[in-house]
C-alpha atoms as a PDB file:
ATOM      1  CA  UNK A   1       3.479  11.984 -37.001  1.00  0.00           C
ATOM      2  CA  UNK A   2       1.671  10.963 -33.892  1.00  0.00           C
ATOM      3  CA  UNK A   3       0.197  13.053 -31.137  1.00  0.00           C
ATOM      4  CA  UNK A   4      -0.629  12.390 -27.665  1.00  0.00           C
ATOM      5  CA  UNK A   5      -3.983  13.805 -26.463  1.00  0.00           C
ATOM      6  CA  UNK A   6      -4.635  13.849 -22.867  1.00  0.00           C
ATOM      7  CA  UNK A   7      -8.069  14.498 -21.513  1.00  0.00           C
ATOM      8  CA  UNK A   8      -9.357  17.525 -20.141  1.00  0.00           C
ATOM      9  CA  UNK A   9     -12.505  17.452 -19.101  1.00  0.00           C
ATOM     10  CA  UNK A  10     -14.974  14.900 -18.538  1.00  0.00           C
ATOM     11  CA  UNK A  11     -19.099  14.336 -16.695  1.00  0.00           C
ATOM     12  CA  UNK A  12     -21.249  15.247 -19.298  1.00  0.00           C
ATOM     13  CA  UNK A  13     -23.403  12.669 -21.899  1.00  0.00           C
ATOM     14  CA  UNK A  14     -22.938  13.929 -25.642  1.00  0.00           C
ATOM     15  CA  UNK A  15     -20.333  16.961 -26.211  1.00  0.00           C
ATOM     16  CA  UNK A  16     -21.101  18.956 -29.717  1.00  0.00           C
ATOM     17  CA  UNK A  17     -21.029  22.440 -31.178  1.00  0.00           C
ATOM     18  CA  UNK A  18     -17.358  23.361 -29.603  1.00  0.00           C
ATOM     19  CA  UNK A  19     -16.307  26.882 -29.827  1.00  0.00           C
ATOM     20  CA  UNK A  20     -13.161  28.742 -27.948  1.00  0.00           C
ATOM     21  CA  UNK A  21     -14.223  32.027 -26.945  1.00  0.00           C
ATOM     22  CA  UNK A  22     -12.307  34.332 -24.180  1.00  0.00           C
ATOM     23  CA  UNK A  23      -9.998  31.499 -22.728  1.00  0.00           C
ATOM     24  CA  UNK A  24     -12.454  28.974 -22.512  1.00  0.00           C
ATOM     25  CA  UNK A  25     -14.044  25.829 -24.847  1.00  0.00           C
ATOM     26  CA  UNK A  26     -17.624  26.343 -24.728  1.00  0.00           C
ATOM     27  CA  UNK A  27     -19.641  23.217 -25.863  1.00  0.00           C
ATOM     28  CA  UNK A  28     -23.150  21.999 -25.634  1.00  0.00           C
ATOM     29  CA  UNK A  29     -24.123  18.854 -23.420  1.00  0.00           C
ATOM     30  CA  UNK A  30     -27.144  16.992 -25.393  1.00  0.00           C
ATOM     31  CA  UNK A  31     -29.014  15.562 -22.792  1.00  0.00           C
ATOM     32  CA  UNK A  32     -28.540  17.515 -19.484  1.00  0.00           C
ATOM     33  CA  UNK A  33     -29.358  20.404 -21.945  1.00  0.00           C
ATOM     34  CA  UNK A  34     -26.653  21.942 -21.189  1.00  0.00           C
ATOM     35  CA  UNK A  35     -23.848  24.432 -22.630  1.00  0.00           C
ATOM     36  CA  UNK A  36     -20.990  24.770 -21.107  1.00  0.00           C
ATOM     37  CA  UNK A  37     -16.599  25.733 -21.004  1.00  0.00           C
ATOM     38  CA  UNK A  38     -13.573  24.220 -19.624  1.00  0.00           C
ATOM     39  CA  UNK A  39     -10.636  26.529 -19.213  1.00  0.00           C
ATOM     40  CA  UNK A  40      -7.234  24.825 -20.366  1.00  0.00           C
ATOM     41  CA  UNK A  41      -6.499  23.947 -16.640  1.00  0.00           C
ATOM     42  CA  UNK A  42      -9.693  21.893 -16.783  1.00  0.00           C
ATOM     43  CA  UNK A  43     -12.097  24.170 -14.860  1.00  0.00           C
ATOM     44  CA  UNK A  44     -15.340  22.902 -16.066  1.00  0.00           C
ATOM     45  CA  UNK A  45     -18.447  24.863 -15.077  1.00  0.00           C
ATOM     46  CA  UNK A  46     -22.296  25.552 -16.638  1.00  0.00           C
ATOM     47  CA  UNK A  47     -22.709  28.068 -18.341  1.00  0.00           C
ATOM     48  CA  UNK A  48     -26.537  27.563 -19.316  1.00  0.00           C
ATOM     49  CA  UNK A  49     -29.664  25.310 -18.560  1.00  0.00           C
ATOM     50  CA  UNK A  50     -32.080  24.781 -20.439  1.00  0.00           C
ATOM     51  CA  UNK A  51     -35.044  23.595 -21.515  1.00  0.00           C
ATOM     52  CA  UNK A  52     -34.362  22.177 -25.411  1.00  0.00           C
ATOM     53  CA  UNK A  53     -31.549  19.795 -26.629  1.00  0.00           C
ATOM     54  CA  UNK A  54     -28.601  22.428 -27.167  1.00  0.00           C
ATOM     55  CA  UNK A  55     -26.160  22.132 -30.511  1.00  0.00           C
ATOM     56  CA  UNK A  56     -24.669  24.478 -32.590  1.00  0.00           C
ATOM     57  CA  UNK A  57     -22.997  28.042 -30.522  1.00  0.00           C
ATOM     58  CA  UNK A  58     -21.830  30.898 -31.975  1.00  0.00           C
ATOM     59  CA  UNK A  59     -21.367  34.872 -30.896  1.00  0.00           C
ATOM     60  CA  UNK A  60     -23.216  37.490 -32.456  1.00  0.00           C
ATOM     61  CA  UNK A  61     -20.572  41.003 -33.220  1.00  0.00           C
ATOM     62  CA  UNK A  62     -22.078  43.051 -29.941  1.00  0.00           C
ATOM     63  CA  UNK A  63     -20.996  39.835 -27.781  1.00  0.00           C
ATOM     64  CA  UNK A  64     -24.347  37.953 -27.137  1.00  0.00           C
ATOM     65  CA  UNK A  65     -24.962  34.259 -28.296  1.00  0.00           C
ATOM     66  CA  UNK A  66     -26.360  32.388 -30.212  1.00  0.00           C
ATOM     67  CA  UNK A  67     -27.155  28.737 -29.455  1.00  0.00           C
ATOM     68  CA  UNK A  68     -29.361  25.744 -31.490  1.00  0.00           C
ATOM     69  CA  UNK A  69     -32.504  24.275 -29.883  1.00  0.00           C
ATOM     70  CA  UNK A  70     -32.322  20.974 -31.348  1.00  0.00           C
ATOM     71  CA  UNK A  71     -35.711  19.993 -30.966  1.00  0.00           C
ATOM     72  CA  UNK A  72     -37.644  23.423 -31.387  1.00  0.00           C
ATOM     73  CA  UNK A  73     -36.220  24.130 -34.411  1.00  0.00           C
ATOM     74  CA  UNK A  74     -34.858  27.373 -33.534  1.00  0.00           C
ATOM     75  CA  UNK A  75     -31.828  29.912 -33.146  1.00  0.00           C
ATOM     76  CA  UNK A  76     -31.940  31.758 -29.511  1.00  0.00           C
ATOM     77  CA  UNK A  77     -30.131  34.500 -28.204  1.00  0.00           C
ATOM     78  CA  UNK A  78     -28.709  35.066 -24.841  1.00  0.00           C
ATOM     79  CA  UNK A  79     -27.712  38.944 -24.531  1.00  0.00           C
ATOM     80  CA  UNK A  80     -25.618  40.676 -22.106  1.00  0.00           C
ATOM     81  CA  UNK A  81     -28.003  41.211 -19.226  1.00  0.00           C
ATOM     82  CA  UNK A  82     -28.338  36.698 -19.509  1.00  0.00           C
ATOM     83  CA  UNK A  83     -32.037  37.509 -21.025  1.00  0.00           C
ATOM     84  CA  UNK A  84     -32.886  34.377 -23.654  1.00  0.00           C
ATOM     85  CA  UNK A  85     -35.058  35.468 -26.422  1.00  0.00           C
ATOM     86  CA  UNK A  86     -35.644  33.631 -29.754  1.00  0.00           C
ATOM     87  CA  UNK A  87     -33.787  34.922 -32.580  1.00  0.00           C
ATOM     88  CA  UNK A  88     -35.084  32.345 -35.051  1.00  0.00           C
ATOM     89  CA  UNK A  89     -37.820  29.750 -35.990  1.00  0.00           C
ATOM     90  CA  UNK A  90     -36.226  27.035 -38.655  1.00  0.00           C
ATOM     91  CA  UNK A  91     -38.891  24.793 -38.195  1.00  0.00           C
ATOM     92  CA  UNK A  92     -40.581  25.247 -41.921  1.00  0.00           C
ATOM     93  CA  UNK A  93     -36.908  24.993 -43.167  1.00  0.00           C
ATOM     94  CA  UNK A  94     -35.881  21.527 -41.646  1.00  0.00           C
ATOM     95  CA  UNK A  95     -36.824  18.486 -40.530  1.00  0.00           C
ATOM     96  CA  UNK A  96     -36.425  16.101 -37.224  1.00  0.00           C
ATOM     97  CA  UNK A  97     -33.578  17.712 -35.282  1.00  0.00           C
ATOM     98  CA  UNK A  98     -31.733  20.689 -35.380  1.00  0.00           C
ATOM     99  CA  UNK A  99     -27.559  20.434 -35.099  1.00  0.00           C
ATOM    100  CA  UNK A 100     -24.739  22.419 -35.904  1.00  0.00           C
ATOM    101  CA  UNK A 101     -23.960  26.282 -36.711  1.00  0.00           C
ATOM    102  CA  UNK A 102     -21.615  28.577 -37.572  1.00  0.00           C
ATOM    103  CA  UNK A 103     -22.020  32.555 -37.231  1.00  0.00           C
ATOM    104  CA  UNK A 104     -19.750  34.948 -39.449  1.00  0.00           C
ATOM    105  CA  UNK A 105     -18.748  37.744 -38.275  1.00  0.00           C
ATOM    106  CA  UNK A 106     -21.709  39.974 -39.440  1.00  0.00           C
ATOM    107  CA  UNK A 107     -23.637  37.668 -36.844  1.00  0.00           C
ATOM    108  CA  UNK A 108     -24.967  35.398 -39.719  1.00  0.00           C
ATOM    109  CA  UNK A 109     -25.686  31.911 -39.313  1.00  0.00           C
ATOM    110  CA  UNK A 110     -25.733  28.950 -40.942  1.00  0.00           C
ATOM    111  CA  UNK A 111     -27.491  25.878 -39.518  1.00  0.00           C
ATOM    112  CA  UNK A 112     -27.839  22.176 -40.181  1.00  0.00           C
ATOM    113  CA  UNK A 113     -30.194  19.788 -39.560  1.00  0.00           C
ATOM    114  CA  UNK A 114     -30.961  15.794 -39.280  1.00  0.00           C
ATOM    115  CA  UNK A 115     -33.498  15.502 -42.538  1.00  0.00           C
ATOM    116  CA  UNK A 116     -34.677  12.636 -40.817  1.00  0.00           C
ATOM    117  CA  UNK A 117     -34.861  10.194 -37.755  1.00  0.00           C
ATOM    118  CA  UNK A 118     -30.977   9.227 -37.750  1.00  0.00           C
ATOM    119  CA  UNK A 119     -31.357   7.197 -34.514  1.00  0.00           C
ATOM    120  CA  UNK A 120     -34.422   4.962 -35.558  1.00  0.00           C
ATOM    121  CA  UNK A 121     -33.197   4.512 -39.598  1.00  0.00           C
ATOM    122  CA  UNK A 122     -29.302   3.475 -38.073  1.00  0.00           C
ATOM    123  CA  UNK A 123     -31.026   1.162 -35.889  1.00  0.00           C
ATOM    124  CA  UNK A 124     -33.516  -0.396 -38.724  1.00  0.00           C
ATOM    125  CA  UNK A 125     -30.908  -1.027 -41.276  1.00  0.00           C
ATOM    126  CA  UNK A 126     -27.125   0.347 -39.883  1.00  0.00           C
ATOM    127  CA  UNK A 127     -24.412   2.448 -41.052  1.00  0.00           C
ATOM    128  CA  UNK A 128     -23.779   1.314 -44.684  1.00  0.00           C
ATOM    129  CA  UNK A 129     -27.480   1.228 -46.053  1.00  0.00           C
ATOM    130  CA  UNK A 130     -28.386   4.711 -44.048  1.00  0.00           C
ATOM    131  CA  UNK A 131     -25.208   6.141 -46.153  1.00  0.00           C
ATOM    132  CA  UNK A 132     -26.141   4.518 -49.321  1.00  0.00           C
ATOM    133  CA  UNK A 133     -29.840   6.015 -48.638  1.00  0.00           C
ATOM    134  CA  UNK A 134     -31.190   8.581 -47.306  1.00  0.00           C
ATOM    135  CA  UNK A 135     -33.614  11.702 -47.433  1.00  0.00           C
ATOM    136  CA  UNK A 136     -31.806  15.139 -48.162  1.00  0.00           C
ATOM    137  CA  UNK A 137     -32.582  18.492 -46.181  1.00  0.00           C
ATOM    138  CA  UNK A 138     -32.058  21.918 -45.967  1.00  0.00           C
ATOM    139  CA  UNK A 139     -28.918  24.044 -44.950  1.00  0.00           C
ATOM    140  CA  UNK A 140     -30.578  27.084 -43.451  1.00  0.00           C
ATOM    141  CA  UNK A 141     -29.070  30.560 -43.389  1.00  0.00           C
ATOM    142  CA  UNK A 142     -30.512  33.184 -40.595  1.00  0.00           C
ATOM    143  CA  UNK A 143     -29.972  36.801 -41.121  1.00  0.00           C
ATOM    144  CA  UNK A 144     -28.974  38.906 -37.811  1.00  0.00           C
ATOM    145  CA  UNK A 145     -32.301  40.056 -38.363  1.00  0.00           C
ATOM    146  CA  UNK A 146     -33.790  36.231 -37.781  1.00  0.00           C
ATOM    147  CA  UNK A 147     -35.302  35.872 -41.269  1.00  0.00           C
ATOM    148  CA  UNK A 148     -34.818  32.696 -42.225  1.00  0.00           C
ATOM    149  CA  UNK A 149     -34.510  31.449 -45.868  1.00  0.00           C
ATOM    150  CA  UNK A 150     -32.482  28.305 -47.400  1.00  0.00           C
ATOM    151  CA  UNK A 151     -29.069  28.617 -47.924  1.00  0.00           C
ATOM    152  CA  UNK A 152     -28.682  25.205 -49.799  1.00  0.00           C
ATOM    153  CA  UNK A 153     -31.016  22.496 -50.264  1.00  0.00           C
ATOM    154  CA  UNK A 154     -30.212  18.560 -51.167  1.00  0.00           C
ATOM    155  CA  UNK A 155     -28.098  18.166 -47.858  1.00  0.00           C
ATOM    156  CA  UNK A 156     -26.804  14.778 -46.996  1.00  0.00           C
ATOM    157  CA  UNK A 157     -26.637  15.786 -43.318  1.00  0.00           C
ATOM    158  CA  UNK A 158     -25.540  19.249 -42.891  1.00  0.00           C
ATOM    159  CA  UNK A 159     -23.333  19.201 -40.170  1.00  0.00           C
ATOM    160  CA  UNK A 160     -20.051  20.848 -39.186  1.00  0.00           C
ATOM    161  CA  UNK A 161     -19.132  23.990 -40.678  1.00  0.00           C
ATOM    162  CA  UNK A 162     -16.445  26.521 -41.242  1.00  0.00           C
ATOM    163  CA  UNK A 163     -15.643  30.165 -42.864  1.00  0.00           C
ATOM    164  CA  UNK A 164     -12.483  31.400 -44.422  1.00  0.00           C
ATOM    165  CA  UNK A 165     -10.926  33.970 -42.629  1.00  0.00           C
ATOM    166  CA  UNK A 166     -11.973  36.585 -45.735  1.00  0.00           C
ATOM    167  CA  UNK A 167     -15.333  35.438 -45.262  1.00  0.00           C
ATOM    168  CA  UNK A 168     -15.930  34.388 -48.758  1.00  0.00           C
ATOM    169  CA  UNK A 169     -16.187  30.926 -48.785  1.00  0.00           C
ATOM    170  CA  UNK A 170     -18.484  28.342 -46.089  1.00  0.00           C
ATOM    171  CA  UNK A 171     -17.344  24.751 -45.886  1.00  0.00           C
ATOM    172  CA  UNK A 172     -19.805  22.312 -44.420  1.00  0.00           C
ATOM    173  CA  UNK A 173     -19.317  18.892 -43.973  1.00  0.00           C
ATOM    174  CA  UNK A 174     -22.160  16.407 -44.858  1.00  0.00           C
ATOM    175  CA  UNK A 175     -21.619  13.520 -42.899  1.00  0.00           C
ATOM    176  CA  UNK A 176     -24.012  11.351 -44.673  1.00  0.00           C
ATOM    177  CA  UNK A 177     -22.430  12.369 -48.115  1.00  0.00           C
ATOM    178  CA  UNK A 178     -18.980  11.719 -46.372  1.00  0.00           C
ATOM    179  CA  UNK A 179     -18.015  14.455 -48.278  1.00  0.00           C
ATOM    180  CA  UNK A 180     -16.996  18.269 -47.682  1.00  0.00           C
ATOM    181  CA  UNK A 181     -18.632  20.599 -49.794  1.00  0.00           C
ATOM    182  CA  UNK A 182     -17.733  24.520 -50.037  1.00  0.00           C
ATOM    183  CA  UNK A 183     -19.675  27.307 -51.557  1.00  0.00           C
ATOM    184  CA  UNK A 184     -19.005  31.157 -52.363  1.00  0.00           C
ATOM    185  CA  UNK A 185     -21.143  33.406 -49.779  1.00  0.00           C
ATOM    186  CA  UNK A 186     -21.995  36.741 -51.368  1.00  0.00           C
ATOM    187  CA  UNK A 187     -22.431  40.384 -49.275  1.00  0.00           C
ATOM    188  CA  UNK A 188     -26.085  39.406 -48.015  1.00  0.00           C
ATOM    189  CA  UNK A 189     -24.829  35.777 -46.953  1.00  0.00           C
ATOM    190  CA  UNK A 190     -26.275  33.735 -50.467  1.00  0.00           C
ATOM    191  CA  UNK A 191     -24.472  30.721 -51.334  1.00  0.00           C
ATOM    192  CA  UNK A 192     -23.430  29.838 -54.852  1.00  0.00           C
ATOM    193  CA  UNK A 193     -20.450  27.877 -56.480  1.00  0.00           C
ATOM    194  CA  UNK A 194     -21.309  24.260 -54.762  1.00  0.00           C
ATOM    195  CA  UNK A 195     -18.546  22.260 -55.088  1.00  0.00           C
ATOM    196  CA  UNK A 196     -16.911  19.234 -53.902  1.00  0.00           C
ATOM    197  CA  UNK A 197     -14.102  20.762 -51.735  1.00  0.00           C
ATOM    198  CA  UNK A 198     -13.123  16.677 -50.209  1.00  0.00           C
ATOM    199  CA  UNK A 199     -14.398  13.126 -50.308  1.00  0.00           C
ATOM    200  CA  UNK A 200     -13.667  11.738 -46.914  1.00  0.00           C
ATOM    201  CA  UNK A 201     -14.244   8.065 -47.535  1.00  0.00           C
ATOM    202  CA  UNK A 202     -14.034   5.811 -45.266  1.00  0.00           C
ATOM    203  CA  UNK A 203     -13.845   8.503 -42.199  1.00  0.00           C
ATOM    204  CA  UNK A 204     -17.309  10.971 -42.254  1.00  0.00           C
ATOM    205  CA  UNK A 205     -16.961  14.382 -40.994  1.00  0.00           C
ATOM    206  CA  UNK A 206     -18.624  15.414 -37.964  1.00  0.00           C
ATOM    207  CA  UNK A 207     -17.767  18.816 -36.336  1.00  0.00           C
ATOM    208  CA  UNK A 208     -14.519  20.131 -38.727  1.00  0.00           C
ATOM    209  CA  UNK A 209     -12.197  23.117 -37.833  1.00  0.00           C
ATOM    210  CA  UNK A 210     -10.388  24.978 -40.081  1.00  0.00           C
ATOM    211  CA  UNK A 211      -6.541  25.382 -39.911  1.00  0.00           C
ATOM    212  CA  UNK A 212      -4.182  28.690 -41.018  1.00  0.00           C
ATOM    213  CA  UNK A 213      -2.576  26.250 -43.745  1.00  0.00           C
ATOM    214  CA  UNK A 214      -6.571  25.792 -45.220  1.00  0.00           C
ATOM    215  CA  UNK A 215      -6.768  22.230 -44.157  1.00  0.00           C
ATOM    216  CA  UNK A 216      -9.413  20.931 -42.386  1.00  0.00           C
ATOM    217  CA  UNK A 217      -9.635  19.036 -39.048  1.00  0.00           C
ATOM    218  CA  UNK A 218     -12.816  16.251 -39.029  1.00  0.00           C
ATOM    219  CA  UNK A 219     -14.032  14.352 -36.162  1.00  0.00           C
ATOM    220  CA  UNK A 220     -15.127  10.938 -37.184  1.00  0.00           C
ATOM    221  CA  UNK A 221     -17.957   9.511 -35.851  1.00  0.00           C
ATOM    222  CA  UNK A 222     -17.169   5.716 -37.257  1.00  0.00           C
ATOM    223  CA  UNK A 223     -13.924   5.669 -35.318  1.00  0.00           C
ATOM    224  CA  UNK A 224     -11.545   6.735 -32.374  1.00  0.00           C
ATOM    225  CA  UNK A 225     -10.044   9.269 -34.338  1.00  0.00           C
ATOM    226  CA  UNK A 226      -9.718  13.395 -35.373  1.00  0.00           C
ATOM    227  CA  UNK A 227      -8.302  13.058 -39.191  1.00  0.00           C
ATOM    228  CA  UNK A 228      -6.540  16.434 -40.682  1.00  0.00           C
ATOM    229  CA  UNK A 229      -7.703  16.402 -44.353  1.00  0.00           C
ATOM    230  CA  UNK A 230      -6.480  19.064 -47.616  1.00  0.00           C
ATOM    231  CA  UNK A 231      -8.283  19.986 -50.202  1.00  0.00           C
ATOM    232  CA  UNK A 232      -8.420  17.188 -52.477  1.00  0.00           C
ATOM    233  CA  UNK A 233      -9.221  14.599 -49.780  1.00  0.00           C
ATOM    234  CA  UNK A 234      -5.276  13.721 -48.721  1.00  0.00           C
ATOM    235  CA  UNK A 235      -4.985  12.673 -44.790  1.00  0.00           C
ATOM    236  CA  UNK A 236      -2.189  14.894 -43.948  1.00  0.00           C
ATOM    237  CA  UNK A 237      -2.339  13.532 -40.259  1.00  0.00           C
ATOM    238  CA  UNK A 238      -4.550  11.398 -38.034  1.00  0.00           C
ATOM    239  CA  UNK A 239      -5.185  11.843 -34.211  1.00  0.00           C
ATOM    240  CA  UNK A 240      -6.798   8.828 -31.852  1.00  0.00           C
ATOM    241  CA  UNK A 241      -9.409   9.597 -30.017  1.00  0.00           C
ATOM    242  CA  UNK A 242      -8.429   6.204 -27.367  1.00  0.00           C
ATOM    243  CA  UNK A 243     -11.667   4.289 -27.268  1.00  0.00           C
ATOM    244  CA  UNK A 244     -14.258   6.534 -28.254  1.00  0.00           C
ATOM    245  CA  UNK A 245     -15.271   7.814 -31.665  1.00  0.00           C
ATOM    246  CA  UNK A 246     -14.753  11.780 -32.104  1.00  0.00           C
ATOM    247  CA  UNK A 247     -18.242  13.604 -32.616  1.00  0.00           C
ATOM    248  CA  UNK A 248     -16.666  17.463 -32.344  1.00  0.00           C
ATOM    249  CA  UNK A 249     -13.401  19.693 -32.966  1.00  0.00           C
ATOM    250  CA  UNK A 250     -11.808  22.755 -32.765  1.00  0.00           C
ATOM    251  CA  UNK A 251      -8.773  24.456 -32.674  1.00  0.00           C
ATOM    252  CA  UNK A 252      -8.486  26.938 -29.802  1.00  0.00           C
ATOM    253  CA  UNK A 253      -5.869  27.909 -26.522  1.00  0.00           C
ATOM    254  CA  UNK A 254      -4.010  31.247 -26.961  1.00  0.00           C
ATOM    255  CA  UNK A 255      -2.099  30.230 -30.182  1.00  0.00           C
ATOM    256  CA  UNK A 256      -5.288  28.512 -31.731  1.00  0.00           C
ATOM    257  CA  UNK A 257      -2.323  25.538 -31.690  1.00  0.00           C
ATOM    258  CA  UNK A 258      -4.672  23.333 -29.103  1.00  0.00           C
ATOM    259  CA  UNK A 259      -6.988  20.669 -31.079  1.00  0.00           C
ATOM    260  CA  UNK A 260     -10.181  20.211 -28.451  1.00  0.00           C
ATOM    261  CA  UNK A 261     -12.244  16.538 -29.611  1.00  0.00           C
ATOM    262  CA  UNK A 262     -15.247  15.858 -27.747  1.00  0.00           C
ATOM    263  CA  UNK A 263     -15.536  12.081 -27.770  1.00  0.00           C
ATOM    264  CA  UNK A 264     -18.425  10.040 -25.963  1.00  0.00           C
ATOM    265  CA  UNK A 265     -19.135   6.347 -26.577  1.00  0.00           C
ATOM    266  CA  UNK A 266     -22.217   6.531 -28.958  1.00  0.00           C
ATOM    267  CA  UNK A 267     -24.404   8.867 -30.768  1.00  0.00           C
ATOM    268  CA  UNK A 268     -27.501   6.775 -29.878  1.00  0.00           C
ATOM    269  CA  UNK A 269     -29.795   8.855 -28.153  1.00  0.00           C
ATOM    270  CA  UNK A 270     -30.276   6.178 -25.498  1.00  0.00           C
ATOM    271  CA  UNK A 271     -27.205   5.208 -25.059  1.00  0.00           C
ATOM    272  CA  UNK A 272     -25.743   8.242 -24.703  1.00  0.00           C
ATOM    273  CA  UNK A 273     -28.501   9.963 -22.128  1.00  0.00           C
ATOM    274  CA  UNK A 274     -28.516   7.085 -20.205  1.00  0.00           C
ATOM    275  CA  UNK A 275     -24.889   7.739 -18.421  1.00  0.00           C
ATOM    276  CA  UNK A 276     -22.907  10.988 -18.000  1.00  0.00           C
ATOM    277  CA  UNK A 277     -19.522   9.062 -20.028  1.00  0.00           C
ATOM    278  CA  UNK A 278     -18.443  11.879 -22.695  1.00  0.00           C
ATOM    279  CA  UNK A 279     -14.785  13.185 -22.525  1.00  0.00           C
ATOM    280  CA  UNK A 280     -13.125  16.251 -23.954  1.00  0.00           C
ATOM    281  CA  UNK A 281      -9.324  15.485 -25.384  1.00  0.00           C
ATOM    282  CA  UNK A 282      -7.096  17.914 -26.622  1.00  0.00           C
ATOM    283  CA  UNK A 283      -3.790  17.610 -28.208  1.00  0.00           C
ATOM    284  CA  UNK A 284      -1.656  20.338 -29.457  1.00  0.00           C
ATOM    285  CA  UNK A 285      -1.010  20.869 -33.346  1.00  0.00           C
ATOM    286  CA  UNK A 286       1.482  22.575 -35.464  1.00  0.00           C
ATOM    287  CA  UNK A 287      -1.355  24.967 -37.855  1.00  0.00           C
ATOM    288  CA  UNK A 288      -3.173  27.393 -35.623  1.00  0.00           C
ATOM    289  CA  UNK A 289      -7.057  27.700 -35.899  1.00  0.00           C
ATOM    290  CA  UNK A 290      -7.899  29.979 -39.161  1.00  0.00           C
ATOM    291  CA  UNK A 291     -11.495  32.115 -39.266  1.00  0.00           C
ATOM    292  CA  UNK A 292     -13.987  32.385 -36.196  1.00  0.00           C
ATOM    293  CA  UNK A 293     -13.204  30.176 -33.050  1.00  0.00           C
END
């Protein structure tokens, strides 16, 4: 089947961390240090300026969020009133750069991280060697409390990540690994149970959103393209991107039925800071979005 995305939304450098929450996409900009939401109209605004590298977004249960400063190392919290405060230090937990999160709905989270200088090692030596060899890191879980301990370690990339709407079960996709891996989360938020849940080979997963029918959407940062994979590894369905690889997804819009891909021509730091070219696509889908937006 083939799907026509049209874009919605474009002027920012490096879209990531997507999440649809009260009729808008909110997603962080990388390098204006940004976060921001586009309505389904295309109203773009800013939600947030800051002073860090912003990632990984998420909503805490009494409404206030929580949003990744990628180069701090840290969790902070925007309440109510707009007052920032910082929820959480992961810098003894991870290395290099902070990156995506997902928050259940107890207002835990579970953060990713780089492990290492992606930027300089893809430059040094390229794709293929950096996926054949690289240095593992943490996935780091934060109590609503803050505390900080590890929630898995021997990460090839912790990246993108998703919970079952029963809360039971965390998906994360390790792009590095090419490879989504899933894990049973207990009552306190523990992880056990690792297990290969899909080899992705020769797409990588990026941001991933979970669908009603339990597949999973992956944006692939190696090509123009959004690929919907089951459990298993099948590609149930494929969605281009035009000319730009696909860093981020989510399923959002009023029926969860509207696929958002944040797309921008590369993930090099340089290249994509130096000019304001990202886009945000969307297409509509038949499975609705399954567990928190």
């Amino acid at each position: 089947m083939s799907r026509s995305a049209r874009q919605l939304a474009d002027g920012f450098h490096f879209g990531e961390g997507p999440r649809w929450h009260e009729g808008r996409l909110w997603f962080s900009d990388f390098y204006s240090k940004t976060i921001r939401s586009v309505d389904l109209a295309g109203n773009h605004r800013i939600e947030l300026m800051l002073d860090d590298q912003p990632s990984g977004l998420g909503w805490m249960p009494d409404g206030s969020l929580l949003f990744v400063a990628m180069r701090k190392r840290q969790v902070w919290r925007r309440h109510g009133d707009g007052s920032l405060a910082l929820h959480a230090d992961l810098s003894a937990l991870t290395a290099h750069l902070c990156n995506d999160m997902v928050v259940d709905a107890e207002g835990r989270a579970y953060v990713g991280n780089f492990g290492f200088d992606l930027d300089h090692e893809l430059r040094a030596r390229g794709v293929e060697s950096v996926l054949a060899d690289h240095p593992r890191t943490n996935l780091v879980l934060v109590q609503p409390d803050g505390a900080v301990s590890v929630a898995a370690p021997d990460m090839s990339f912790p990246n993108g990540s998703v919970i079952t709407p029963d809360g039971k079960m965390l998906i994360v996709g390790e792009t590095l690994g090419a490879r989504l891996t899933a894990f049973d989360i207990d009552a306190n938020g523990a992880l056990s149970g690792r297990r290969v849940w899909a080899r992705t080979m020769p797409r990588v997963p990026d941001g991933i959103a979970l669908d009603a029918d339990g597949a999973i959407w992956i944006a692939n940062p190696l090509a123009p393209e959004c690929a919907r994979i089951d459990e298993g590894g099948a590609v149930l369905e494929v969605v281009s991107t035009g000319a730009m690889p696909c860093y981020a997804c989510m399923l959002g819009g009023p029926e969860r039925r509207h696929l958002f891909m944040l797309c921008a021509p590369s993930s090099d730091a340089e290249v994509a800071s130096s000019a304001a070219k990202g886009v945000l696509l969307v297409a509509e889908v038949d499975s609705p979005g399954a567990g928190r937006p």
